[in-house]
Protein backbone atom coordinates (compact mmCIF):
# COMPACT_ATOMS: atom_id res chain seq x y z
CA UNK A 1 75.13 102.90 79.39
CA UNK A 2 76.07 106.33 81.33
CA UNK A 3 78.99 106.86 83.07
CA UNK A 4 76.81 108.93 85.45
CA UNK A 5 74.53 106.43 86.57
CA UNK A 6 75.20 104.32 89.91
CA UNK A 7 76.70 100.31 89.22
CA UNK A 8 73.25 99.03 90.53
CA UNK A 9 70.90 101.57 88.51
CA UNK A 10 72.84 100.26 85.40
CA UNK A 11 72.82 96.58 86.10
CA UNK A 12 69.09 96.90 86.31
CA UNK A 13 68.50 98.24 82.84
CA UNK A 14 67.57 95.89 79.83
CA UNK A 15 69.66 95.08 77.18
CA UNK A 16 69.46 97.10 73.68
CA UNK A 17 68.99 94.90 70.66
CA UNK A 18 72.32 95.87 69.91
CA UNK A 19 73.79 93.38 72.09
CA UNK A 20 71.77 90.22 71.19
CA UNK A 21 72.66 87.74 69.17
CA UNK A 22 69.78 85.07 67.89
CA UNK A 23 70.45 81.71 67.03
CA UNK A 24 68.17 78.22 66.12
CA UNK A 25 66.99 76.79 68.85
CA UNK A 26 65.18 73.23 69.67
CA UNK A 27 61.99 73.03 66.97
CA UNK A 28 62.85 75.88 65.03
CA UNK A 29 62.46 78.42 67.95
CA UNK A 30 65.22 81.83 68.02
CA UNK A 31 67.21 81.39 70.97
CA UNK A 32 68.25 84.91 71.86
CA UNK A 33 71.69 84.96 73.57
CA UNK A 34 74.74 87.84 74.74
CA UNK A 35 77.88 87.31 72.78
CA UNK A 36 81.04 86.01 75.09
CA UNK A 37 82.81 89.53 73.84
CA UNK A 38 79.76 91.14 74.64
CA UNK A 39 78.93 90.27 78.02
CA UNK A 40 82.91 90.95 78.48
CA UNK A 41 82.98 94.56 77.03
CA UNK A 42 79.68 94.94 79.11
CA UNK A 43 81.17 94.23 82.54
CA UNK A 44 84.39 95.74 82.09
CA UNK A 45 81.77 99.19 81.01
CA UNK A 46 79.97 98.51 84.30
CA UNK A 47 82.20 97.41 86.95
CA UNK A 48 85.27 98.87 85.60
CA UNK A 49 88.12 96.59 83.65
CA UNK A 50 89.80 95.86 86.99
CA UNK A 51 86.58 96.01 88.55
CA UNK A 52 86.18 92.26 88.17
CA UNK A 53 87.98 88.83 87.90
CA UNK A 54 87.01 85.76 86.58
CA UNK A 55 88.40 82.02 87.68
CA UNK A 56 87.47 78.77 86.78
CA UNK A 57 86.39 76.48 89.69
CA UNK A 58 85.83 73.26 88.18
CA UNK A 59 85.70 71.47 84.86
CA UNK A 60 84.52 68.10 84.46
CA UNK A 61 84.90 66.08 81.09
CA UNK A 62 81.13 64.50 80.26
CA UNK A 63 82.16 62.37 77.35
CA UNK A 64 84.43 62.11 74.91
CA UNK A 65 83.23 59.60 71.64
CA UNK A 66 85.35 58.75 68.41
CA UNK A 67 83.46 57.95 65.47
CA UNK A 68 84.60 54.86 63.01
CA UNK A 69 86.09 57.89 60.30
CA UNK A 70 87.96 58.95 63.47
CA UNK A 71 86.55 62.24 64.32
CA UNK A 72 86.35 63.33 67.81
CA UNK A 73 83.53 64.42 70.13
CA UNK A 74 83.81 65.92 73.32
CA UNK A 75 81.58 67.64 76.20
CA UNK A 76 82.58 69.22 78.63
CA UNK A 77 80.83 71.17 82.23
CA UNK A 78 82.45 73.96 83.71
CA UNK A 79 82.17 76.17 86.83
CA UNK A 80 83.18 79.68 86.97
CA UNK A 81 83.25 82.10 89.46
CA UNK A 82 82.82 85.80 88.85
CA UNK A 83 84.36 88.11 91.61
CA UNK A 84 84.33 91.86 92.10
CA UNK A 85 86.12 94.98 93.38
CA UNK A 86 84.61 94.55 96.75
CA UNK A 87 84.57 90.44 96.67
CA UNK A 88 80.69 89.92 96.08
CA UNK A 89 80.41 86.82 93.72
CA UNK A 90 78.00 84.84 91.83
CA UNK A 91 79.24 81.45 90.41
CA UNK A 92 77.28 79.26 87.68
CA UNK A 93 77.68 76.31 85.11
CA UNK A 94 78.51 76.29 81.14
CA UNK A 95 78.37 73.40 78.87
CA UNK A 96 80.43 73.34 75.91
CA UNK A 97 80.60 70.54 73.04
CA UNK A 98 82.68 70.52 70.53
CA UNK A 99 81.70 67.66 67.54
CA UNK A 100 83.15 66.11 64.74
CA UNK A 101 86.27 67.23 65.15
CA UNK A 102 89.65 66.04 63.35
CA UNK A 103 92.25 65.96 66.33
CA UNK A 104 91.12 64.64 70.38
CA UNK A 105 93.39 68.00 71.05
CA UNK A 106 90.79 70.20 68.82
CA UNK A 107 87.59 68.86 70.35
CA UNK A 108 88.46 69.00 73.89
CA UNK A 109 90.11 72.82 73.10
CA UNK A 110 86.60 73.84 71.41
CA UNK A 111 84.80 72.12 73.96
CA UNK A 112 86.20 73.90 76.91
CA UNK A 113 86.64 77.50 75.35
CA UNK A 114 82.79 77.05 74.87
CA UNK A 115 82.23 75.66 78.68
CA UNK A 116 84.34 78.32 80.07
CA UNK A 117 82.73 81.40 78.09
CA UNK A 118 78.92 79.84 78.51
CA UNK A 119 79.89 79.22 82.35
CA UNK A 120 81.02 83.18 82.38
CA UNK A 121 78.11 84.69 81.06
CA UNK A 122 75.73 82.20 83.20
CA UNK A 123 77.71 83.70 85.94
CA UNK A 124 77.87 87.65 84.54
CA UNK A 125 74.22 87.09 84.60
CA UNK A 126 73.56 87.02 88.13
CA UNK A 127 74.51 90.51 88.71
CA UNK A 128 71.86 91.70 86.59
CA UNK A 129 69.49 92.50 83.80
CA UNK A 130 72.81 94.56 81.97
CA UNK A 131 74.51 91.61 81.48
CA UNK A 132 72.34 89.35 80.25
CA UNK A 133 69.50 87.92 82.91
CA UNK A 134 66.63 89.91 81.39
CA UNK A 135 67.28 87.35 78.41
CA UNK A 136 65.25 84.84 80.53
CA UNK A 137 62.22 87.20 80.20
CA UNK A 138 59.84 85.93 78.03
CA UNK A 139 57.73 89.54 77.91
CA UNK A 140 61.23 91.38 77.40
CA UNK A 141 62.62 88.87 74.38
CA UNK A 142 58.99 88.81 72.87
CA UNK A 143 59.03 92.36 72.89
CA UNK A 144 62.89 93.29 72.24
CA UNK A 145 62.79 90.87 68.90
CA UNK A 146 60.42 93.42 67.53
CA UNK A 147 62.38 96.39 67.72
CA UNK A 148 65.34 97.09 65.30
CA UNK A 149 68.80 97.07 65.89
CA UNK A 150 70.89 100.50 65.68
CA UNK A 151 72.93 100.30 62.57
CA UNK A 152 76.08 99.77 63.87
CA UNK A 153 77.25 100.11 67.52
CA UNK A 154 79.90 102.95 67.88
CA UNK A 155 83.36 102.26 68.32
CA UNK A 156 85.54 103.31 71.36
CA UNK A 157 86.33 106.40 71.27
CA UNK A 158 89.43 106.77 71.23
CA UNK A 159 91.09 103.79 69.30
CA UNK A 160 93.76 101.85 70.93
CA UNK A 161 97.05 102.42 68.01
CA UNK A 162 100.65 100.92 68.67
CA UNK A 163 102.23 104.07 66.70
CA UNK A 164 105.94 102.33 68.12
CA UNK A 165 105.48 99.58 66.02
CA UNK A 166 104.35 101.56 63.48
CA UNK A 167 107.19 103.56 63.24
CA UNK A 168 109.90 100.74 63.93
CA UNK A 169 108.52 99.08 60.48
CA UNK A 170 108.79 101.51 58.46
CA UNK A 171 112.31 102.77 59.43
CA UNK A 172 113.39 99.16 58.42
């Protein structure tokens, strides 16, 4: 996305195939989704890194089941709330479920990592095609599935290096 363009002008634009992920969905379908990183490194490119906030409003525990070999199940609903610079907000649910797990601690940590980033992009979302709503476009996804994905998206130029640390190791 250009630096030069306006916030809104970029929010409106589509997402590259780049930045979508597929996954199985219910009878076989691809489920076409925006990795949690993603929609992150997308946000912080389009609203700046302290540009935006996110908070968690709620989190409700659906269910929690133990199976008779002692695994854990748990489900979980979460409410975020994504805020900006200038205090606009859009707020929206995630789910998360976290099965079979060995610990109570494990599933309910899974669980809500997966309710918290699914509530954040839900959220992200709402501000625009950029980050992620022109995924609920049939035309678009029928259309973006066909075209191929650049062979690697560029890193950052230029990369982050702790040189201090670095050099305190090897003088050891």
């Amino acid at each position: 996305m250009s630096d030069q363009l306006p916030t809104g002008s970029k929010l409106d634009q589509c997402l590259g195939p780049e930045w979508i992920s597929q996954r199985a969905g219910p009878g076989g379908a691809k489920v076409m989704y925006i990795q949690g990183k993603s929609a992150i490194n997308l946000a912080n490119e389009i609203f700046g890194y302290d540009g935006w906030s996110s908070e968690v409003r709620d989190s409700m525990v659906e269910f929690v089941d133990e199976s008779e070999s002692g695994r854990f199940t748990v489900a979980v609903v979460t409410t975020v709330r994504i805020t900006l610079k200038d205090k606009n907000y859009h707020e929206d649910v995630g789910y998360g479920i976290a099965e079979n797990c060995k610990s109570k601690a494990a599933a309910f940590g899974r669980a809500r990592k997966e309710a918290s980033t699914d509530a954040m992009k839900r959220a992200l979302r709402l501000f625009g095609n950029a980050l992620g709503n022109c995924l609920y476009d049939t035309n678009y996804t029928k259309n973006v599935g066909n075209m191929s994905r650049p062979a690697q998206i560029p890193l950052p130029q230029p990369l982050f290096h702790i040189l201090s640390q670095q050099r305190y190791k090897n003088s050891l």
